[in-house]
Protein backbone atom coordinates (compact mmCIF):
# COMPACT_ATOMS: atom_id res chain seq x y z
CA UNK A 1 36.76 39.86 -9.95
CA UNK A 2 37.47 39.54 -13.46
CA UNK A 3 41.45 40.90 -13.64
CA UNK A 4 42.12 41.45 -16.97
CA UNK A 5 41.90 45.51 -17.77
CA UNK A 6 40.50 44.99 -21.28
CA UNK A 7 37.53 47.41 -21.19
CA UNK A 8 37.40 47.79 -17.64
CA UNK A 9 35.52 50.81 -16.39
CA UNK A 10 36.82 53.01 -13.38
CA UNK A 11 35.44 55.95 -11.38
CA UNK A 12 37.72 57.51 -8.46
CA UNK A 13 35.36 59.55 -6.37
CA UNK A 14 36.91 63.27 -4.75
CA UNK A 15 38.28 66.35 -4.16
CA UNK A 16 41.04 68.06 -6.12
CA UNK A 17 42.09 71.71 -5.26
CA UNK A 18 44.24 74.27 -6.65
CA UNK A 19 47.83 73.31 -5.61
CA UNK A 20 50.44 76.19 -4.33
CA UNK A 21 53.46 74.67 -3.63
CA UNK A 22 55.51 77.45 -1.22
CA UNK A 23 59.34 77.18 -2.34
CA UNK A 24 62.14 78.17 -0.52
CA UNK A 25 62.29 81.58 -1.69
CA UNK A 26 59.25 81.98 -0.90
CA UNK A 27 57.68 81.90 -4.19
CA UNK A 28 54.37 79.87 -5.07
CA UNK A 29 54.46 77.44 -8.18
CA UNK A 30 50.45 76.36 -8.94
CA UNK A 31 48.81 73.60 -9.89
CA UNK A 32 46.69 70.70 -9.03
CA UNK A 33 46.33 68.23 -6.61
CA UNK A 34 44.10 66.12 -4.12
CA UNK A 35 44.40 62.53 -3.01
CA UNK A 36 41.61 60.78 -5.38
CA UNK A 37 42.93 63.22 -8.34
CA UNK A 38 46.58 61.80 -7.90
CA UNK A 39 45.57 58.43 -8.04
CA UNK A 40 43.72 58.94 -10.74
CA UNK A 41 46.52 59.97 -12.95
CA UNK A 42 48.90 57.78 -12.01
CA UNK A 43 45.91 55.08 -12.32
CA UNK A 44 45.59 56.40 -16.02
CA UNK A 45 49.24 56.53 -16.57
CA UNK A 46 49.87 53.08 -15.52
CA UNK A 47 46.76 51.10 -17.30
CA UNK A 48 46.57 53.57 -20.73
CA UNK A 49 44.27 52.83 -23.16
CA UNK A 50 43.14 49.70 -22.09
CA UNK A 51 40.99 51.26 -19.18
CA UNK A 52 38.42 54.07 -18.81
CA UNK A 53 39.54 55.95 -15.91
CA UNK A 54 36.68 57.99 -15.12
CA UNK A 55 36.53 61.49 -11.90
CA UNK A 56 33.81 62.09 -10.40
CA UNK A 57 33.69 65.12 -8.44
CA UNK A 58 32.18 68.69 -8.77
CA UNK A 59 33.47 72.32 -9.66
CA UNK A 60 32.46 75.50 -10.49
CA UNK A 61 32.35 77.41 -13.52
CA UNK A 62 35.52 79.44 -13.17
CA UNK A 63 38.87 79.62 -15.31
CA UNK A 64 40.54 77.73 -12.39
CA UNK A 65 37.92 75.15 -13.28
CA UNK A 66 38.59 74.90 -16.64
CA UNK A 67 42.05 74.46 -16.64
CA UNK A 68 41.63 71.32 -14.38
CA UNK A 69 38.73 69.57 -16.73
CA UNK A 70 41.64 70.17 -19.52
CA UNK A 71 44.81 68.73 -17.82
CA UNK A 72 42.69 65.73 -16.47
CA UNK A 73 41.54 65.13 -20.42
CA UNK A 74 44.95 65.49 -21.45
CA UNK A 75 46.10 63.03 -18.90
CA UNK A 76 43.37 60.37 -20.11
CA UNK A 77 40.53 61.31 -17.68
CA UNK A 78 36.65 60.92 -18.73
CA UNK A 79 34.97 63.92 -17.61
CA UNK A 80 32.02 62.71 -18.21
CA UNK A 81 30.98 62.44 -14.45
CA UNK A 82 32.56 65.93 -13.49
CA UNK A 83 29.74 68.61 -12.25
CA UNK A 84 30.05 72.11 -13.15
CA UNK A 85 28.03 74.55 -10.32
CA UNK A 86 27.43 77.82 -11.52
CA UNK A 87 29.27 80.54 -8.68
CA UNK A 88 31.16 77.88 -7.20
CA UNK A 89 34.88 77.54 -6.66
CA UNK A 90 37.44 74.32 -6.12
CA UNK A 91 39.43 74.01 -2.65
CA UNK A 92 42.64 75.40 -2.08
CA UNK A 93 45.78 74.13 -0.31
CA UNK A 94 49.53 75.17 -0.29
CA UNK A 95 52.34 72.37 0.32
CA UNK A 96 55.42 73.85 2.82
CA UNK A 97 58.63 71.13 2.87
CA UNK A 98 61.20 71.27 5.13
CA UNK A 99 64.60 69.99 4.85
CA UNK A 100 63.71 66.52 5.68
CA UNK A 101 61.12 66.57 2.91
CA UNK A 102 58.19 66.34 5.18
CA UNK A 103 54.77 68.18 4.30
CA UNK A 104 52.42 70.36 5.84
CA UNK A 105 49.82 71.23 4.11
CA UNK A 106 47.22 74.77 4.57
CA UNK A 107 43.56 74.23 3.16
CA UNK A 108 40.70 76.64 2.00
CA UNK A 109 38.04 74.31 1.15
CA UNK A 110 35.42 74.97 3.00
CA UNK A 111 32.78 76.18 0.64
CA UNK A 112 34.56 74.20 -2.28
CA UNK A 113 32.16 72.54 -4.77
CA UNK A 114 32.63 69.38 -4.14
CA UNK A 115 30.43 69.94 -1.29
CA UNK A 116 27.54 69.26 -3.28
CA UNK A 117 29.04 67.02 -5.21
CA UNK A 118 26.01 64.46 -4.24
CA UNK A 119 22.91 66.63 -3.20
CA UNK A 120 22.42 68.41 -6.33
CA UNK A 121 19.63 67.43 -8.90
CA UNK A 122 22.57 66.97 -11.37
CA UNK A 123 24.20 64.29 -9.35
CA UNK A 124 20.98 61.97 -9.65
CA UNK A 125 22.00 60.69 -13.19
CA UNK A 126 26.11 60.24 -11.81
CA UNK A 127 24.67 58.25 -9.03
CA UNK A 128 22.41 55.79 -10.97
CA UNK A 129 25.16 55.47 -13.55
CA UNK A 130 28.03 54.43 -10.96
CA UNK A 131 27.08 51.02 -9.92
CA UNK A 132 27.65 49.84 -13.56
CA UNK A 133 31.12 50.67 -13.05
CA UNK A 134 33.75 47.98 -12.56
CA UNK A 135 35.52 49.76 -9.55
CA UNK A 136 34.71 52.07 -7.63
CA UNK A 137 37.90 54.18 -5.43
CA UNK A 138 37.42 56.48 -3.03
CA UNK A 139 39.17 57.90 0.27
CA UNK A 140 38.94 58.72 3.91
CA UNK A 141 38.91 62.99 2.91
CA UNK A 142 35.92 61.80 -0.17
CA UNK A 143 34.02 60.55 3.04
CA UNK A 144 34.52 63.81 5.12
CA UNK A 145 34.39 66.70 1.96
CA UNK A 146 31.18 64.74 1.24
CA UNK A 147 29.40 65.48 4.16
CA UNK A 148 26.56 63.20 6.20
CA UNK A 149 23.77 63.30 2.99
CA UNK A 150 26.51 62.75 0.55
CA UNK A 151 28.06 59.61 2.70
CA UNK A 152 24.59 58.61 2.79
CA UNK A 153 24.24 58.48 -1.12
CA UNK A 154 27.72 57.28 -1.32
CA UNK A 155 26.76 53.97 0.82
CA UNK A 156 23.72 53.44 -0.99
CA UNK A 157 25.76 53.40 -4.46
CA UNK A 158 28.08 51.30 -2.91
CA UNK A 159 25.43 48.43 -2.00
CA UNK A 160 24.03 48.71 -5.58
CA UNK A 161 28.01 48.10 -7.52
CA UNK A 162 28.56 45.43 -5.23
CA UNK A 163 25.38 43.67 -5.50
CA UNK A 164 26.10 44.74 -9.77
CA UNK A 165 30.17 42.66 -9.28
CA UNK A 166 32.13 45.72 -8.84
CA UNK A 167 35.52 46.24 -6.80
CA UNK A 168 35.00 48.69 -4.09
CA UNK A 169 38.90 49.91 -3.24
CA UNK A 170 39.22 52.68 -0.42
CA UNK A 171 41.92 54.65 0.54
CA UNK A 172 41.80 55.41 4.11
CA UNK A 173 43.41 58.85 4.28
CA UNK A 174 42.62 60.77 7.31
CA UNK A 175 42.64 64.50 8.05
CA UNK A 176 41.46 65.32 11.36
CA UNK A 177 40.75 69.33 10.17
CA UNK A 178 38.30 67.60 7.95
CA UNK A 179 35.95 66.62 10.60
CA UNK A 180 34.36 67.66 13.56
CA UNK A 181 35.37 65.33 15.71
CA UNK A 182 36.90 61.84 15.90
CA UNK A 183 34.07 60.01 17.24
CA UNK A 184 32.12 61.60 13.74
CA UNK A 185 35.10 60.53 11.56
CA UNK A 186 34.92 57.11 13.35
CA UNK A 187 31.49 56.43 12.38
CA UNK A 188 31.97 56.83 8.88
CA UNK A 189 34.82 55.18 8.29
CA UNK A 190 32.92 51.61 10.05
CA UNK A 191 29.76 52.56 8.10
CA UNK A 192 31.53 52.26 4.50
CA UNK A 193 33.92 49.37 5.28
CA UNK A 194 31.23 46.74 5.47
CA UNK A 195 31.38 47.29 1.27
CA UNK A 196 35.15 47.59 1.23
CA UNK A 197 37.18 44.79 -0.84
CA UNK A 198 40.13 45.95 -1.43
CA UNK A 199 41.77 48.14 1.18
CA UNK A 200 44.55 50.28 1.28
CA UNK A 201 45.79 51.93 4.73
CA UNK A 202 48.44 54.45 5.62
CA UNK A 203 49.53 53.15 9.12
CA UNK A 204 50.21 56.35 10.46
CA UNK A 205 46.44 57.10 9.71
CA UNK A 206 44.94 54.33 11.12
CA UNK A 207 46.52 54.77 14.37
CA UNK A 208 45.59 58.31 14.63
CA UNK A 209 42.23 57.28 13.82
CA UNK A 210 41.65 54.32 15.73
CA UNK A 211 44.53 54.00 18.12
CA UNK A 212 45.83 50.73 17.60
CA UNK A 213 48.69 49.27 19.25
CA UNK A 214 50.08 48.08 15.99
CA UNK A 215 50.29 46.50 12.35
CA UNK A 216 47.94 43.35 13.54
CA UNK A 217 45.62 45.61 15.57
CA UNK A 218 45.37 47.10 12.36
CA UNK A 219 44.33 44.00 9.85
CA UNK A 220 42.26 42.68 13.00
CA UNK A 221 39.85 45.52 12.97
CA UNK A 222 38.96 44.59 8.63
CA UNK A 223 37.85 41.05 9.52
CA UNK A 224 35.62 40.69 6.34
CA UNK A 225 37.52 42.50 3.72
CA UNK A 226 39.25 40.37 0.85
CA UNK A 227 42.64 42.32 0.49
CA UNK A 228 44.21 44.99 3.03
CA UNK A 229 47.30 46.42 2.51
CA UNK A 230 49.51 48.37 5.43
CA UNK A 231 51.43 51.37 3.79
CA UNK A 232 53.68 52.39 6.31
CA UNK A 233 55.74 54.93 4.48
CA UNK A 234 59.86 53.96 3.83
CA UNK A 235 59.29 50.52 5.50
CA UNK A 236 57.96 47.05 4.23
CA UNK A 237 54.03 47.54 3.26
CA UNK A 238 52.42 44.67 4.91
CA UNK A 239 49.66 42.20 3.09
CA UNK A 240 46.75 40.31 3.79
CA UNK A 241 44.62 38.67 1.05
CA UNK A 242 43.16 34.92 0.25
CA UNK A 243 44.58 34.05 3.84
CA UNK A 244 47.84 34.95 3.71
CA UNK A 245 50.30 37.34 4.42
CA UNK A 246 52.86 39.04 2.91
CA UNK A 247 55.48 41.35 3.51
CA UNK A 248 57.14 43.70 0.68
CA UNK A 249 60.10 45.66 0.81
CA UNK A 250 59.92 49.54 0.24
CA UNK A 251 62.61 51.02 -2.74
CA UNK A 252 65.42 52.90 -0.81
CA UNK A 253 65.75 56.68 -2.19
CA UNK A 254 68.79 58.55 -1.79
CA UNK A 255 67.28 61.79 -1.35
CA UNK A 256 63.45 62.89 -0.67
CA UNK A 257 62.61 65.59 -2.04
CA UNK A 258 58.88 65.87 -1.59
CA UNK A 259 56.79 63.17 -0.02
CA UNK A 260 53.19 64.48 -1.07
CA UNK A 261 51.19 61.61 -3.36
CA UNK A 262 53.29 58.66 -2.14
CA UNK A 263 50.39 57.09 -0.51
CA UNK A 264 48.68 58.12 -3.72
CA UNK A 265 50.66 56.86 -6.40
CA UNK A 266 51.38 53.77 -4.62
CA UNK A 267 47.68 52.51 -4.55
CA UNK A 268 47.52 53.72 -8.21
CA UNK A 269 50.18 51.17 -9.10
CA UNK A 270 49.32 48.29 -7.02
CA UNK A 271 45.65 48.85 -8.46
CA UNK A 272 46.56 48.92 -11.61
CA UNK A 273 48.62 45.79 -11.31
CA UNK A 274 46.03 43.91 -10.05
CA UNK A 275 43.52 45.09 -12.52
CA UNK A 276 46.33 43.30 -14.98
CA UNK A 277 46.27 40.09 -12.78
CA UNK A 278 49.27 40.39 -10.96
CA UNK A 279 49.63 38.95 -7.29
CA UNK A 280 49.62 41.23 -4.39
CA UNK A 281 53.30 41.00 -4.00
CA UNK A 282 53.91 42.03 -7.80
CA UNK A 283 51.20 44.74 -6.89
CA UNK A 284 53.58 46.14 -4.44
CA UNK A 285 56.61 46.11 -6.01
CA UNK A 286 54.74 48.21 -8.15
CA UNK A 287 53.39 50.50 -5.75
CA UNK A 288 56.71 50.80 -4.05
CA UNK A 289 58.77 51.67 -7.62
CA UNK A 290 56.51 54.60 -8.70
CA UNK A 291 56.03 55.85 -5.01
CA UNK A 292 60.29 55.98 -5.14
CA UNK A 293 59.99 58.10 -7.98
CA UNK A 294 57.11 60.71 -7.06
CA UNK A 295 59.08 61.71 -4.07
CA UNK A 296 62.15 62.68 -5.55
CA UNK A 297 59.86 65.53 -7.38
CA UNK A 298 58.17 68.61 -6.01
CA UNK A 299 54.14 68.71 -6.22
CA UNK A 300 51.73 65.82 -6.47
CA UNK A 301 51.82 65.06 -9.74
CA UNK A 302 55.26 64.28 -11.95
CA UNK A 303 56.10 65.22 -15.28
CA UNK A 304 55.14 61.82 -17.27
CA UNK A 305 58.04 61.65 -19.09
């Protein structure tokens, strides 16, 4: 792939959901958030003008609707690829922290719009015009909120950018709530990673997933993709790409505050730096400075400045 970002044209496929974030006086502060949207920001953020960062997702025609379409302008994001359904609603989810810093997160998301994202006549036109992309992102929860038609349409567009030059990147972020069983979550993930050439794993996920034993069970199961990377939290992220291996220190932080969109941001830096041509390591370093910094802030998202 062609590395330098001059012109480069990218569409992050997913979810985002109103945010509450439950404080410890039991107040809610609202906003945004969801795994794809995160990393689409911080993707934005981190490349400027010098990339198109394009969402594609669906919503519904409600005020909670419209405010997201305006902060994701505001932030840089071509809404070009967005769907609007008429009587629909986003997904919900409130963050709870405890002392440690540690999320758990609720969800109402169920009949969310992105649902259809795929199946609708409207998507037709989205899916012809996403191979011509230069990447294509998407995660473990845009393979589950999709559902089995949508995966199906999802593969299919995959092929088609490939077969067109583009970077397929995937985020492997797994919610077992999300699917109906782990043999059905299985399945998908092995059907998409055949198109997979840049991959980037949360360790923790990929053993509750899978089950492996460890880090090389892990890189031993993506025989045929180009570049995986291990994210395995405050530890070294781990690296495999052109044959060899690296290892990259994590940034020590004094004090976490909120650990929601590190996985996120992270693979929005690293992507970005290797959009710019830096090595994997540089990539990393990357990932690991702006994943230091989103955790010592509340919410997904942090104030830019």
């Amino acid at each position: 792939m062609n590395t330098s970002n001059t012109g480069k044209r990218i569409a992050l496929i997913g979810e985002c959901m109103i945010e509450l974030q439950h404080r410890a006086d039991g107040s809610l502060q609202q906003s945004f958030g969801g795994d794809t949207l995160n990393t689409a920001v911080y993707l934005a953020r981190e490349l400027g003008e010098g990339a198109c960062v394009d969402y594609v997702t669906a919503l519904g025609d409600d005020s909670f609707s419209d405010a997201m379409c305006q902060s994701w302008a505001e932030e840089g994001i071509g809404l070009g690829m967005v769907q609007r359904l008429p009587g629909r609603l986003p997904g919900l989810y409130c963050i709870q922290t405890d002392a440690k810093g540690e999320r758990r997160f609720l969800y109402w998301r169920n009949e969310a719009a992105v649902r259809d994202c795929f199946t609708t006549p409207a998507a037709e036109p989205i899916l012809a015009a996403l191979p011509a992309y230069d990447v294509l992102y998407f995660s473990g929860i845009t393979l589950a909120v999709l559902g089995e038609l949508g995966r199906k349409k999802l593969i299919e567009t995959l092929i088609e950018a490939r077969q067109r030059g583009a970077w397929i990147v995937f985020d492997n972020n797994y919610r077992p709530r999300l699917w109906a069983s782990v043999e059905q979550a299985q399945a998908a993930y092995r059907q998409v990673l055949a198109y997979v050439d840049l991959a980037l794993l949360t360790v923790d996920d990929e053993l509750a997933l899978f089950g492996y034993d460890d880090s090389a069970a892990v890189f031993a199961a993506y025989p045929d993709t180009a570049e995986v990377v291990l994210k395995r939290g405050a530890e070294a992220c781990l690296i495999r790409c052109g044959g060899e291996s690296f290892e990259v220190p994590a940034q020590r932080v004094e004090k976490v505050v909120d650990t929601t969109a590190a996985g996120d941001s992270f693979s929005a830096a690293y992507l970005a730096c290797r959009l710019r041509g830096g090595s994997p390591e540089q990539a990393a370093e990357a990932g690991h400075r702006l994943a230091s910094r989103v955790i010592q802030v509340p919410g997904a998202l942090i104030p830019r400045a």
